[in-house]
C-alpha atoms as a PDB file:
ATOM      1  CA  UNK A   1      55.606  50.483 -22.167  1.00  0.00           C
ATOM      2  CA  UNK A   2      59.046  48.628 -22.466  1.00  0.00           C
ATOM      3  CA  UNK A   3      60.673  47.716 -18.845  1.00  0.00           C
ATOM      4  CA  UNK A   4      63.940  49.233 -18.438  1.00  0.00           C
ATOM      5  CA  UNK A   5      64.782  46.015 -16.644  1.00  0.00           C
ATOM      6  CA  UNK A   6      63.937  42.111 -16.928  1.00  0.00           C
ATOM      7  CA  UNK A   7      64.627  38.943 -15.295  1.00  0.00           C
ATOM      8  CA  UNK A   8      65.167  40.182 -12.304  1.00  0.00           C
ATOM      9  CA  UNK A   9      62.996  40.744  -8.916  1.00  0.00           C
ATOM     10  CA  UNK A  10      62.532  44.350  -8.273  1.00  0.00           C
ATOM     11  CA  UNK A  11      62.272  46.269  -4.640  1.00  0.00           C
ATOM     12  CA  UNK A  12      64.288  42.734  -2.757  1.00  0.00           C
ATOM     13  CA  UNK A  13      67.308  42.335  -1.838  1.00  0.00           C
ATOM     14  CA  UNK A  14      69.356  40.182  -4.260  1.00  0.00           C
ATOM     15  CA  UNK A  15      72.512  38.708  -4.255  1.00  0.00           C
ATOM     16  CA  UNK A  16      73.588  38.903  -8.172  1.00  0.00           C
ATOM     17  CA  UNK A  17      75.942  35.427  -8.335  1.00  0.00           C
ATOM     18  CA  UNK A  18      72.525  33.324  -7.690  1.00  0.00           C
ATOM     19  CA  UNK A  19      70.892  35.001 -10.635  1.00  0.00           C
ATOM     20  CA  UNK A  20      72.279  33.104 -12.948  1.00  0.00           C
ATOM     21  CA  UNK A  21      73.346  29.290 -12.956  1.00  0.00           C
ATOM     22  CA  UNK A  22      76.942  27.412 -14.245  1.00  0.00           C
ATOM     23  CA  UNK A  23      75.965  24.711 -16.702  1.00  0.00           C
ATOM     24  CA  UNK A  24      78.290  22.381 -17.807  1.00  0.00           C
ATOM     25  CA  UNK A  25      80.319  23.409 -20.941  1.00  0.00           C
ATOM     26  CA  UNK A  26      78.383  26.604 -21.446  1.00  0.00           C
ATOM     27  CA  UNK A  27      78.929  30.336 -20.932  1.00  0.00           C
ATOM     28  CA  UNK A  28      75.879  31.179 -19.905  1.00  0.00           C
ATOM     29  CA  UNK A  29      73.940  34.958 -20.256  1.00  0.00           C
ATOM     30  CA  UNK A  30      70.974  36.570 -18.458  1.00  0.00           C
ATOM     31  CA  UNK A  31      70.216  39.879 -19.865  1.00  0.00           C
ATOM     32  CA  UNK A  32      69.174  42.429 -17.107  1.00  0.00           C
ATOM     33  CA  UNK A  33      68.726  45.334 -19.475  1.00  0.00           C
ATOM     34  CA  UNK A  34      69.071  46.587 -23.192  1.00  0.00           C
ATOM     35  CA  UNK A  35      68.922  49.906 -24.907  1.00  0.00           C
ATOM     36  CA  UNK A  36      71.045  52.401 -26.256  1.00  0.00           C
ATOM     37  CA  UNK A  37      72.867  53.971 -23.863  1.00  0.00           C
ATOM     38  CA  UNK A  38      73.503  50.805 -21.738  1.00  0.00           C
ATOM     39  CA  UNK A  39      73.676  46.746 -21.772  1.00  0.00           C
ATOM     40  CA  UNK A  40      73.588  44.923 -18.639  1.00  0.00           C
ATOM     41  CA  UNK A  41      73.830  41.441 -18.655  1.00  0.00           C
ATOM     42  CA  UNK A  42      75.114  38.352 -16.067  1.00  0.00           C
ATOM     43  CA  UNK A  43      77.591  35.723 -16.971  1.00  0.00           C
ATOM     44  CA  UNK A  44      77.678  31.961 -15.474  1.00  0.00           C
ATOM     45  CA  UNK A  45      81.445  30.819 -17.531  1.00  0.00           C
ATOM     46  CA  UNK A  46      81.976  26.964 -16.734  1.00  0.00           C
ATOM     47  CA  UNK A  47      85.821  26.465 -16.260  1.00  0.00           C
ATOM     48  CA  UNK A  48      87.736  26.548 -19.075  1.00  0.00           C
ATOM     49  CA  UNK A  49      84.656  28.032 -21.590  1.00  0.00           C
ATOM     50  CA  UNK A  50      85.475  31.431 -22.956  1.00  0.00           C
ATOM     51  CA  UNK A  51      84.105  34.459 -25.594  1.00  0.00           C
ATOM     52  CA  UNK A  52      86.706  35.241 -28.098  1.00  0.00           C
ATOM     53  CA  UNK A  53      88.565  38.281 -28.775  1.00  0.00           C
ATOM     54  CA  UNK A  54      85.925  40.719 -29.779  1.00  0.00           C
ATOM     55  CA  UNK A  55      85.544  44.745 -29.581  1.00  0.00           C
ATOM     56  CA  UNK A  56      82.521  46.619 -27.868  1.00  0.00           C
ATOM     57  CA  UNK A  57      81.139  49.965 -29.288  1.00  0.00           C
ATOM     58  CA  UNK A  58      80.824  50.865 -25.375  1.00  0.00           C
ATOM     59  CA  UNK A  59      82.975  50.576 -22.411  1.00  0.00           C
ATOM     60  CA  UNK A  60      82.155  47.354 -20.953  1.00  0.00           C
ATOM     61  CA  UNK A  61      82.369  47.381 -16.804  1.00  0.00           C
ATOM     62  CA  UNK A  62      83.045  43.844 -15.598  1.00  0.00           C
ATOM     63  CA  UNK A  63      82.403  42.727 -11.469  1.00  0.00           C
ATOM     64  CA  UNK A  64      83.680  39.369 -10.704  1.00  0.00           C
ATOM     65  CA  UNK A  65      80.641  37.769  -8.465  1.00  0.00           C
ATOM     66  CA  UNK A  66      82.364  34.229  -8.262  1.00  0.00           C
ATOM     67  CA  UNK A  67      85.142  32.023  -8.830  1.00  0.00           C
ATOM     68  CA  UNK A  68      88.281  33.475 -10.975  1.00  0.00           C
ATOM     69  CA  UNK A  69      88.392  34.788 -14.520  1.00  0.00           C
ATOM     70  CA  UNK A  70      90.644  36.324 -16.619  1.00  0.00           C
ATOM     71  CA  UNK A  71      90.079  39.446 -19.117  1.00  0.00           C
ATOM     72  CA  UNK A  72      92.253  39.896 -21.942  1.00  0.00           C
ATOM     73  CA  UNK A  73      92.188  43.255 -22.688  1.00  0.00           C
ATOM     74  CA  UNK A  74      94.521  44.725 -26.057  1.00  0.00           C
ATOM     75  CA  UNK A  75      96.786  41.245 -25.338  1.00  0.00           C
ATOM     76  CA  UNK A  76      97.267  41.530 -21.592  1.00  0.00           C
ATOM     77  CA  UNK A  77      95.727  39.179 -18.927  1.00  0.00           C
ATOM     78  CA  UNK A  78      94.079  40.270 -16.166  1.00  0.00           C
ATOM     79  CA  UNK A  79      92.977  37.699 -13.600  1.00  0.00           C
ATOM     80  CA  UNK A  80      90.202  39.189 -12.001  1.00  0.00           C
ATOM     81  CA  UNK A  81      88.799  38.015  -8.213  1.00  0.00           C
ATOM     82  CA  UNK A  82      85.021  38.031  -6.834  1.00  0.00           C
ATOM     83  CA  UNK A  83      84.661  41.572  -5.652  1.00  0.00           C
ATOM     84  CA  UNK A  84      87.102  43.118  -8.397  1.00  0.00           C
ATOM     85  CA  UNK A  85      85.804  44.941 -11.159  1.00  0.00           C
ATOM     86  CA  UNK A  86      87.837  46.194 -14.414  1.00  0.00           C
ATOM     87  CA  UNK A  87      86.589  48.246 -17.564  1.00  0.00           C
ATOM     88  CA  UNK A  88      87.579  47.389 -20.811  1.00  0.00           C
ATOM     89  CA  UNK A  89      87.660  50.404 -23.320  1.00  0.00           C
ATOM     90  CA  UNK A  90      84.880  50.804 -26.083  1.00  0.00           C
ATOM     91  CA  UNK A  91      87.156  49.855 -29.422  1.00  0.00           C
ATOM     92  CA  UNK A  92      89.669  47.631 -28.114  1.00  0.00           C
ATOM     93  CA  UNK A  93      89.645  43.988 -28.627  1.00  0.00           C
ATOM     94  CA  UNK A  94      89.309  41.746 -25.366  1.00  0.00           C
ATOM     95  CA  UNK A  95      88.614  38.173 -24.261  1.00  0.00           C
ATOM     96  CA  UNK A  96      86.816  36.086 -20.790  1.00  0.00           C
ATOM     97  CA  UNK A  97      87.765  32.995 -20.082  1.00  0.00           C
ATOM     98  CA  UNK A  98      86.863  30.922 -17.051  1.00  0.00           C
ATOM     99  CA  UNK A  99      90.455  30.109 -15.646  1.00  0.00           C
ATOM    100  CA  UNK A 100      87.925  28.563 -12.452  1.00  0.00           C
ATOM    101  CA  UNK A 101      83.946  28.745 -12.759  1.00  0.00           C
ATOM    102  CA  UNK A 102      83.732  32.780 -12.874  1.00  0.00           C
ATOM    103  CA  UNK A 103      80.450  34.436 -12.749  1.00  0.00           C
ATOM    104  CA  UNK A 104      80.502  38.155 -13.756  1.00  0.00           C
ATOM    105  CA  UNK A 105      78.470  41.286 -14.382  1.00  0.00           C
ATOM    106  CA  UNK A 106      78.988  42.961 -17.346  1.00  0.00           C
ATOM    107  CA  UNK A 107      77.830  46.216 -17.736  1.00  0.00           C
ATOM    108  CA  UNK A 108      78.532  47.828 -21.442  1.00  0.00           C
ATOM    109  CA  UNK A 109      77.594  51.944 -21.607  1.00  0.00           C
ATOM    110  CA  UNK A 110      76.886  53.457 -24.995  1.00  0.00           C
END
């Protein structure tokens, strides 16, 4: 049987921002869990690295863990904080981009 979730300890406290690790000149991903109703991954973004404008079949949840990013969501910036969250819709084409190291959790549901 497939495990609903990987790469991470199970039944321990965690604290999310030290599950994944900044690299230099990388946007780097740890995938928690994958299926089709829901994606949830971590995001180390170095400053100044970004993903380009794309569009997500699901609405994509985003928590700021770290440092500052900013979400560009149908052309508008948001700068988002650690401890604020922000959903971008399921058709509509947003950006990241570290404006500071930014670590995030992204969760997309299907």
């Amino acid at each position: 049987m497939k495990e609903p979730m990987k790469n991470i300890s199970k039944s321990e406290v965690l604290t999310l921002k030290n599950e994944v690790n900044y690299q230099d000149g990388q946007v780097v991903s740890k995938t928690l869990a994958q299926n089709d109703a829901v994606s949830v991954t971590l995001f180390a973004f170095d400053k100044d690295e970004e993903i380009s404008t794309h569009e997500s079949g699901g609405d994509a949840f985003v928590t700021c863990l770290d440092g500052v990013g900013r979400l560009t969501i149908d052309g508008i910036p948001h700068e988002l904080h650690e401890g604020e969250s922000i959903v971008m819709p399921a058709g509509h084409p947003h950006a990241v981009y570290g404006q500071e190291r930014f670590k995030m959790l992204l969760v997309v549901v299907f």
